[in-house]
PDB file of N, CA and C in Angstrom:
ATOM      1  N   UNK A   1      89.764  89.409 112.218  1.00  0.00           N
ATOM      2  CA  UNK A   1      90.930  89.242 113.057  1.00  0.00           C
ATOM      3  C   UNK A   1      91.039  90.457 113.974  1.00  0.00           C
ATOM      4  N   UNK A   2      91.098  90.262 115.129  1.00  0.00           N
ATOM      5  CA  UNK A   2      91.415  91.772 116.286  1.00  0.00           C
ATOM      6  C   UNK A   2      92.587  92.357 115.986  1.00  0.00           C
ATOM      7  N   UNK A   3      92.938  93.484 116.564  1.00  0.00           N
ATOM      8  CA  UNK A   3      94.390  93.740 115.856  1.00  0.00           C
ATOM      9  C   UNK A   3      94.914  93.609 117.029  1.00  0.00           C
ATOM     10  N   UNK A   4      95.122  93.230 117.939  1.00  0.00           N
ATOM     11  CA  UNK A   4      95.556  92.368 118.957  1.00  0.00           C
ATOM     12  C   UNK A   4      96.548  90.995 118.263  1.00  0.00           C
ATOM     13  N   UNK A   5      95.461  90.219 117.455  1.00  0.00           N
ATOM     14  CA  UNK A   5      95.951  88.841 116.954  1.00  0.00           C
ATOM     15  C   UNK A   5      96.943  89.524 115.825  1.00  0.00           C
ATOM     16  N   UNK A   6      96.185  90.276 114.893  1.00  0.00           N
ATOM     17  CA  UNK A   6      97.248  90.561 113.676  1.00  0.00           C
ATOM     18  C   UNK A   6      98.632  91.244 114.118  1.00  0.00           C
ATOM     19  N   UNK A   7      98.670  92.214 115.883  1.00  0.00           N
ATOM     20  CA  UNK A   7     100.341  92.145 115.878  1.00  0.00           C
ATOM     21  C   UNK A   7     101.152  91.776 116.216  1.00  0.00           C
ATOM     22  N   UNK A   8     100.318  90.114 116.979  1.00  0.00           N
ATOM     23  CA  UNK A   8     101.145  89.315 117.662  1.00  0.00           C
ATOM     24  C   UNK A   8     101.697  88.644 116.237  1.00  0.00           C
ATOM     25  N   UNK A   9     100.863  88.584 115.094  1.00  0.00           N
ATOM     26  CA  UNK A   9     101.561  87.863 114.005  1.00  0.00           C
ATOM     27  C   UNK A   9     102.430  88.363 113.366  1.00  0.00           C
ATOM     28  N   UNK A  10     102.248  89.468 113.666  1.00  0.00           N
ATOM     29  CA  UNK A  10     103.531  90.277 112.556  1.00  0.00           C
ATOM     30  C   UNK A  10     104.617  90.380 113.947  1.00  0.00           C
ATOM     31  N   UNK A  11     104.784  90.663 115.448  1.00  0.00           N
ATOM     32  CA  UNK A  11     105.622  91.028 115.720  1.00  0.00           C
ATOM     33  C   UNK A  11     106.484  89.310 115.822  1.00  0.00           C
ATOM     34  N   UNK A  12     105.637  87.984 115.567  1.00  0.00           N
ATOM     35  CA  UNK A  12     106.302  86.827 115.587  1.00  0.00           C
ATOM     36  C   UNK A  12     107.563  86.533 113.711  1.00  0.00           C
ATOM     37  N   UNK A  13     106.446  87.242 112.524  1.00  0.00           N
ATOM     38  CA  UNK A  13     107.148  86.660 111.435  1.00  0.00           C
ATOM     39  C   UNK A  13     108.285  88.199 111.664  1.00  0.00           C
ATOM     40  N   UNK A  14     108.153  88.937 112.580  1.00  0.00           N
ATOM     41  CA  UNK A  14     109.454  89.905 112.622  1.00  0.00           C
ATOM     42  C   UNK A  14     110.749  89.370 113.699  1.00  0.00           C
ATOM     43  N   UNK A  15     110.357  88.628 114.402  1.00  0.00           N
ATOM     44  CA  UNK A  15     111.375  87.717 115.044  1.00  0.00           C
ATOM     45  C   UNK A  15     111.931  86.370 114.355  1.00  0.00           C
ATOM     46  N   UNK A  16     111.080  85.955 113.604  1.00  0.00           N
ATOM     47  CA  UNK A  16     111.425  85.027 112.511  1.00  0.00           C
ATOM     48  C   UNK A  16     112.795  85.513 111.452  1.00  0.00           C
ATOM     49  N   UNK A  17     112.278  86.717 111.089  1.00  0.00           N
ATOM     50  CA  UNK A  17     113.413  87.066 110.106  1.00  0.00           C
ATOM     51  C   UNK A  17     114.533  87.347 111.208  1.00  0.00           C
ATOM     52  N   UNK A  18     114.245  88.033 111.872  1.00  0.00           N
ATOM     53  CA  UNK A  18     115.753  88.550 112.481  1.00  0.00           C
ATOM     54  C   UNK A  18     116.943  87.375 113.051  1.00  0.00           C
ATOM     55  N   UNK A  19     115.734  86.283 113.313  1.00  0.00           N
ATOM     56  CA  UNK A  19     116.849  85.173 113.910  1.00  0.00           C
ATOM     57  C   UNK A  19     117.458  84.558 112.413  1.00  0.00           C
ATOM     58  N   UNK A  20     116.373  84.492 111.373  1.00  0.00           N
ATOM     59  CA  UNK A  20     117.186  84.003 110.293  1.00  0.00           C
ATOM     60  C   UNK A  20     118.337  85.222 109.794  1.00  0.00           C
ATOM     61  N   UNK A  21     118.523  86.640 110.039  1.00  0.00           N
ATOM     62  CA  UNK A  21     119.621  87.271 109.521  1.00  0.00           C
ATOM     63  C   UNK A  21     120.966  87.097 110.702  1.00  0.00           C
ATOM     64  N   UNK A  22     120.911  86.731 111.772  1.00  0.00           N
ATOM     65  CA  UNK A  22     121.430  86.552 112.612  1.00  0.00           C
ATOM     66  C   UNK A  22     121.982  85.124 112.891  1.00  0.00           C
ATOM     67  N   UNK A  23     121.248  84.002 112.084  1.00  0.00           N
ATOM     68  CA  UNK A  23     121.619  82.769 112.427  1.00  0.00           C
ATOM     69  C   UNK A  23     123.304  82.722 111.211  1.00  0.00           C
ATOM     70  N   UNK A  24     124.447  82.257 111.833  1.00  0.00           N
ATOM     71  CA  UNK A  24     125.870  82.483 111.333  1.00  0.00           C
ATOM     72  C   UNK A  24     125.875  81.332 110.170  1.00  0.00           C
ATOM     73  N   UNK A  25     124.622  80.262 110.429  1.00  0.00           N
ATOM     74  CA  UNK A  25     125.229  79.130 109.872  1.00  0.00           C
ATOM     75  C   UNK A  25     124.207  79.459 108.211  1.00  0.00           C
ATOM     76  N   UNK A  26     123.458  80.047 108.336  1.00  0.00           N
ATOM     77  CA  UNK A  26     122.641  80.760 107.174  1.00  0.00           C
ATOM     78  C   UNK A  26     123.555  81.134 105.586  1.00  0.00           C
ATOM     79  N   UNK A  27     124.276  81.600 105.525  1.00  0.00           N
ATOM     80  CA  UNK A  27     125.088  82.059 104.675  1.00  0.00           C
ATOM     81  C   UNK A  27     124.485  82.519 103.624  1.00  0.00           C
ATOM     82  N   UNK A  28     123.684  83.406 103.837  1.00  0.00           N
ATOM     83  CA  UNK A  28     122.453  84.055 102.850  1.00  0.00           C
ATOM     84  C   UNK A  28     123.686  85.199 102.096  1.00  0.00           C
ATOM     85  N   UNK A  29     123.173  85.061 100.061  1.00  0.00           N
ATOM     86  CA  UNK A  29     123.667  86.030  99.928  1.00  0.00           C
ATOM     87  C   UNK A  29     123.356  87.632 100.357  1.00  0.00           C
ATOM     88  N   UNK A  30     124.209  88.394  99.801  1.00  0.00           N
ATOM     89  CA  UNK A  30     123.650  89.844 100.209  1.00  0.00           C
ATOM     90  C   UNK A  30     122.349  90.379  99.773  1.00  0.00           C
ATOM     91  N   UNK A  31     122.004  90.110  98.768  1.00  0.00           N
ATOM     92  CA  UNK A  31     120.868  90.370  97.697  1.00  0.00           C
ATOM     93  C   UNK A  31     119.633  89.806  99.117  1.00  0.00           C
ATOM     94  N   UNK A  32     120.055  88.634  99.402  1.00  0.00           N
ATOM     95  CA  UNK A  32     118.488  88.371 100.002  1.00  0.00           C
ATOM     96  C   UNK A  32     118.704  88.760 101.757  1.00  0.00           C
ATOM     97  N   UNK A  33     119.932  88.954 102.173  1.00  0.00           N
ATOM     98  CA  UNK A  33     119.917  89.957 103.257  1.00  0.00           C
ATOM     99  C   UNK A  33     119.179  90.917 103.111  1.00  0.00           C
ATOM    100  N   UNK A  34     119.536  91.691 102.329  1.00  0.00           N
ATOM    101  CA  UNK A  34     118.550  92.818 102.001  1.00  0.00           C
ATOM    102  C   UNK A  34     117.514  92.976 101.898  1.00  0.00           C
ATOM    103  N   UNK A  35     116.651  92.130 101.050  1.00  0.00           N
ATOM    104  CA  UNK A  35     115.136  91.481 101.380  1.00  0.00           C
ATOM    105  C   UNK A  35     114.693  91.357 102.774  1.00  0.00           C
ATOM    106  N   UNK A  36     115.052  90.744 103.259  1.00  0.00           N
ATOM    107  CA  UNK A  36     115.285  90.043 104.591  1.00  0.00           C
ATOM    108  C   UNK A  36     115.161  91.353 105.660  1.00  0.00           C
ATOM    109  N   UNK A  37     115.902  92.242 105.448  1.00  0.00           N
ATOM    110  CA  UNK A  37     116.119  94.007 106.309  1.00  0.00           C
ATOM    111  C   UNK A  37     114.686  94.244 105.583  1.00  0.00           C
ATOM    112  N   UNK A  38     114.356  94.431 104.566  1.00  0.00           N
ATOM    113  CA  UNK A  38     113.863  95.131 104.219  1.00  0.00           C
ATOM    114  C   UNK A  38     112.684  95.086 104.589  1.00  0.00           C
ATOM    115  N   UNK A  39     112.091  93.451 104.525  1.00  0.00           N
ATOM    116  CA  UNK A  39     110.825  92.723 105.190  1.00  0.00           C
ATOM    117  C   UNK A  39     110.097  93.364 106.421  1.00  0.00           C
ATOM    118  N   UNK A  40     111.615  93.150 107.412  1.00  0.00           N
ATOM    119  CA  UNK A  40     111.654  93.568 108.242  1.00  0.00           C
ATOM    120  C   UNK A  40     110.984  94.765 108.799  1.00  0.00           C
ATOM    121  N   UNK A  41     111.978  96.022 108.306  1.00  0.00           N
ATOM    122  CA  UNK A  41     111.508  97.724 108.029  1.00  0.00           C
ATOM    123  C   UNK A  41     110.480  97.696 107.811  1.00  0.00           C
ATOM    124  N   UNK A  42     109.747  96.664 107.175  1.00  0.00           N
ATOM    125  CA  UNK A  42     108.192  97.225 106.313  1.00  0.00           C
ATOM    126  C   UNK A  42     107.544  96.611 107.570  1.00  0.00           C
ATOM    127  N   UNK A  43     107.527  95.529 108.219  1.00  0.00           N
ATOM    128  CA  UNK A  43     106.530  94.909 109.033  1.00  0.00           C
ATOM    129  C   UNK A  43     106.721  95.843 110.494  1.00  0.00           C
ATOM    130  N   UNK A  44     108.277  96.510 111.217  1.00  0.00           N
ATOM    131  CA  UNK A  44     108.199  97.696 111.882  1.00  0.00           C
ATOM    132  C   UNK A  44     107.267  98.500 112.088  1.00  0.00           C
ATOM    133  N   UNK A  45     106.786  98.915 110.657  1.00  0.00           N
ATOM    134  CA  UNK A  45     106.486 100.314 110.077  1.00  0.00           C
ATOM    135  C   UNK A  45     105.354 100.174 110.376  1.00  0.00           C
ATOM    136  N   UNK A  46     104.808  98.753 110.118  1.00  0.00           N
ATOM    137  CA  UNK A  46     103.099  98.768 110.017  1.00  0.00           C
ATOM    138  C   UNK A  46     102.976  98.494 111.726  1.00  0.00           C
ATOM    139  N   UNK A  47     103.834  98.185 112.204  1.00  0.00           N
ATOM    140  CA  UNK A  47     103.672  97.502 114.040  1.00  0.00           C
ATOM    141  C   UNK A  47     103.344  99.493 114.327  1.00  0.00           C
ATOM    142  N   UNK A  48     104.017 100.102 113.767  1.00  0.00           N
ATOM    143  CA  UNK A  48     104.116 101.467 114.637  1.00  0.00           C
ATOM    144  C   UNK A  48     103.057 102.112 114.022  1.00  0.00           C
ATOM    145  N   UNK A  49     102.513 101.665 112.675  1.00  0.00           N
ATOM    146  CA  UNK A  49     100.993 102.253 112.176  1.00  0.00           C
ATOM    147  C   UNK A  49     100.107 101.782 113.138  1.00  0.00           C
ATOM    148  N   UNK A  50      99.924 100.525 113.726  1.00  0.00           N
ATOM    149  CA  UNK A  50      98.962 100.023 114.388  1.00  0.00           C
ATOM    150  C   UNK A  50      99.053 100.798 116.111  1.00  0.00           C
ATOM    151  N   UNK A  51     100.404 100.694 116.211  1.00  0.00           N
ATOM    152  CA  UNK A  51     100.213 101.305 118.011  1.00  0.00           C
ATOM    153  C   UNK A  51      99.897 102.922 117.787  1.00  0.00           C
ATOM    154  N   UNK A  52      99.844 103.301 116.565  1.00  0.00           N
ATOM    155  CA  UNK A  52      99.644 105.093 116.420  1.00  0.00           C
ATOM    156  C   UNK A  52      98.191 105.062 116.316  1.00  0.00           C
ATOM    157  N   UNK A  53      97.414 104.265 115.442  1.00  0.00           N
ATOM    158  CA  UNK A  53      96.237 104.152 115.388  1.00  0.00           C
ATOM    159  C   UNK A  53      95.245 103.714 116.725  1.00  0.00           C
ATOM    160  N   UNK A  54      96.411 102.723 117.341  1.00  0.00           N
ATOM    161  CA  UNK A  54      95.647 102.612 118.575  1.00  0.00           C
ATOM    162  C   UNK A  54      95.890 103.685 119.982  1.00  0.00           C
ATOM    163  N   UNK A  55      96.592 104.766 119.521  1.00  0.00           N
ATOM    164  CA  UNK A  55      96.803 105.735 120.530  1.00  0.00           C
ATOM    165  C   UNK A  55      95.525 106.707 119.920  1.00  0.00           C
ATOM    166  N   UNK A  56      95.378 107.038 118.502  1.00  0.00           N
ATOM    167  CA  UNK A  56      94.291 107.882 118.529  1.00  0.00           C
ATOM    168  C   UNK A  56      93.106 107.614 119.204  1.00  0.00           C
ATOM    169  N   UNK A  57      92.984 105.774 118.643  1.00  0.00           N
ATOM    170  CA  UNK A  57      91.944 105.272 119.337  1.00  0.00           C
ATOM    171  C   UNK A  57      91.676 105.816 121.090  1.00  0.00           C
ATOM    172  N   UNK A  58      92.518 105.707 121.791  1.00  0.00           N
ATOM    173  CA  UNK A  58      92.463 105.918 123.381  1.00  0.00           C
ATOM    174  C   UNK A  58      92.279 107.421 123.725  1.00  0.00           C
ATOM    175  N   UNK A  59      92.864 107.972 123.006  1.00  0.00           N
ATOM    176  CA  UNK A  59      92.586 109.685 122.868  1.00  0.00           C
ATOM    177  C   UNK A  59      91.871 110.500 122.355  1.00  0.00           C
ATOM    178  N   UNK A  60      91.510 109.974 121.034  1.00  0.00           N
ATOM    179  CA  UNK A  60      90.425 110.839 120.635  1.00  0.00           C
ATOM    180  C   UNK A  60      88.687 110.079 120.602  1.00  0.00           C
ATOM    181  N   UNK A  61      88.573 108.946 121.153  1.00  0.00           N
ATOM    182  CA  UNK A  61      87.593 107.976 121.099  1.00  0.00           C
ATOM    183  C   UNK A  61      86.990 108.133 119.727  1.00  0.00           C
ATOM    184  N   UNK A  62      88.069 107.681 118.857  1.00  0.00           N
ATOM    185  CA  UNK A  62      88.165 107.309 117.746  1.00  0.00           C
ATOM    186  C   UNK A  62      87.959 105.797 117.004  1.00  0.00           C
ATOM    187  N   UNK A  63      87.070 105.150 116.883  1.00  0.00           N
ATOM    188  CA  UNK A  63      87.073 103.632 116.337  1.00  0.00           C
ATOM    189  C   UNK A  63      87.646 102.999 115.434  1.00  0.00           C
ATOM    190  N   UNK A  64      89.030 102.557 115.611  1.00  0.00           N
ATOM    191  CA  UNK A  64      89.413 101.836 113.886  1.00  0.00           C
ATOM    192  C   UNK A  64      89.166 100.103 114.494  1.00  0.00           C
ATOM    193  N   UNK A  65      88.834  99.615 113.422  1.00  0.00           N
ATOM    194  CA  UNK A  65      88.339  98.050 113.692  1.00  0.00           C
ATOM    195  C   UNK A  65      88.520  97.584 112.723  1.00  0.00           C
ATOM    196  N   UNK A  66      88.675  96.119 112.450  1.00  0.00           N
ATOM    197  CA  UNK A  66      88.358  95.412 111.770  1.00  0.00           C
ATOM    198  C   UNK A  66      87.183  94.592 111.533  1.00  0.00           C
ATOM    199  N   UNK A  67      86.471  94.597 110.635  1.00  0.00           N
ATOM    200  CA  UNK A  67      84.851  94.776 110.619  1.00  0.00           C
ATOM    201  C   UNK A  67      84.180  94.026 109.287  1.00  0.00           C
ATOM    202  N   UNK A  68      83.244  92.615 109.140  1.00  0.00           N
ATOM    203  CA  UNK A  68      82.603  92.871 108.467  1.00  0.00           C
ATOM    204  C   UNK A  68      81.483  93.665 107.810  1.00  0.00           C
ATOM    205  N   UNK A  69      81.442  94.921 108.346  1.00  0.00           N
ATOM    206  CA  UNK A  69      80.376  95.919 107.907  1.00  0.00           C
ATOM    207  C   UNK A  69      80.417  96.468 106.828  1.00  0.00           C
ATOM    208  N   UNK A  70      79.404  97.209 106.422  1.00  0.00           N
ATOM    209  CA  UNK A  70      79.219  97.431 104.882  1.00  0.00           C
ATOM    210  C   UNK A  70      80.067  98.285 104.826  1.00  0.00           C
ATOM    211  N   UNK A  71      80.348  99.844 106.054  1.00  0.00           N
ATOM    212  CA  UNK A  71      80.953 100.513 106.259  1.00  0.00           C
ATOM    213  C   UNK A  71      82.596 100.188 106.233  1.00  0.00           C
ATOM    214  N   UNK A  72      83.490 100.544 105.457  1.00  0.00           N
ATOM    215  CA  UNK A  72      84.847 100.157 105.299  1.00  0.00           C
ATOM    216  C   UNK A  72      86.089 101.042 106.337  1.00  0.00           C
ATOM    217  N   UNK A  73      86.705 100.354 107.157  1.00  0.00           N
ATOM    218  CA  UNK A  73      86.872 101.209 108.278  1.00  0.00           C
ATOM    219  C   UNK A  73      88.639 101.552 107.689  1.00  0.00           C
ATOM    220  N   UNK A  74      89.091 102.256 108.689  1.00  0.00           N
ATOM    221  CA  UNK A  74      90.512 102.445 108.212  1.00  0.00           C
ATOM    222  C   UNK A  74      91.116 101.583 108.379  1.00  0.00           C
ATOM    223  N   UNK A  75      91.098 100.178 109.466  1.00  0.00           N
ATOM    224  CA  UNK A  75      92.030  99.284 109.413  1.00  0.00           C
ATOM    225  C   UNK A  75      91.663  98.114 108.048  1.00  0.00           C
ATOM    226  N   UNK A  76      90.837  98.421 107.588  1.00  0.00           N
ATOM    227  CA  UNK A  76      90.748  97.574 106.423  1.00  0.00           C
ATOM    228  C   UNK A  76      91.002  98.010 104.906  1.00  0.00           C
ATOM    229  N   UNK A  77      91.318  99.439 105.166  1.00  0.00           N
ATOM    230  CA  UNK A  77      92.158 100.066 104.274  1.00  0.00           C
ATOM    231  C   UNK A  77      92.932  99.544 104.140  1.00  0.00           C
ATOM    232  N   UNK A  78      93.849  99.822 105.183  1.00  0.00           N
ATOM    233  CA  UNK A  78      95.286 100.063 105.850  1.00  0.00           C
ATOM    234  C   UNK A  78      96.024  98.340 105.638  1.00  0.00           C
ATOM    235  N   UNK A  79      94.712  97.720 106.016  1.00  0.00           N
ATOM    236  CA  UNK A  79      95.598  96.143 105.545  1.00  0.00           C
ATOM    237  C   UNK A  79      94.841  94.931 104.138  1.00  0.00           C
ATOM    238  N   UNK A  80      94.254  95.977 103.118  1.00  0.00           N
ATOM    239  CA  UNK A  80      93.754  95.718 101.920  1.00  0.00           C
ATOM    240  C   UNK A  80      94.833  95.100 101.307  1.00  0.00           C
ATOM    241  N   UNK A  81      96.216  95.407 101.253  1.00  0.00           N
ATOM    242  CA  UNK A  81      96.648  94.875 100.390  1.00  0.00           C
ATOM    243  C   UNK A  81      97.622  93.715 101.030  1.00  0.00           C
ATOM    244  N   UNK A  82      97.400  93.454 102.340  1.00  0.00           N
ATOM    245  CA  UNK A  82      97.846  91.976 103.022  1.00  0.00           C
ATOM    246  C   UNK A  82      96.768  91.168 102.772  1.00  0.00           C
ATOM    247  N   UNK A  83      95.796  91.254 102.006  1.00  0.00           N
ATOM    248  CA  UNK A  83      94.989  90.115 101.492  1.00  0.00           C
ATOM    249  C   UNK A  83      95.141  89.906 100.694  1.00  0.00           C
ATOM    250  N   UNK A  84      95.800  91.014  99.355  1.00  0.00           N
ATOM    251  CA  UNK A  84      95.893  90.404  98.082  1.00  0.00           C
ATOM    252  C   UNK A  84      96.742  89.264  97.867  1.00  0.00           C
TER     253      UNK A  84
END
């Protein structure tokens, strides 16, 4: 997957939640509001891991990729455990 595609997907399931914490007719308890924020915060976090990684990339001509190579790169670190 390019990470192009993977942050159009995360910045779409991050508009997903927000319209569901925002939709009035929802009446979600608090417990899963919170989930819901929290989802959120975490999928942020990784949007701003990816545009930081892709600034080193442009500056230090640094390669992070996603890669079947034997070689294990940092973006497949970094999103090891969105496969589990």
């Amino acid at each position: 997957m390019v990470v192009t595609e993977l942050k159009k997907t995360f910045e779409k399931r991050r508009s997903n939640l927000i319209n569901i914490l925002e939709n009035p007719d929802a009446e979600l308890e608090l417990a899963k509001q919170h989930q819901i924020y929290g989802a959120i915060k975490e999928i942020e976090n990784f949007l701003r891991t990816l545009d930081h990684l892709r600034e080193l990339e442009l500056h230090e001509s640094v390669k992070f990729q996603l890669s079947n190579d034997e070689h294990i790169s940092v973006m497949n670190r970094l999103t090891k455990g969105l496969r589990k």
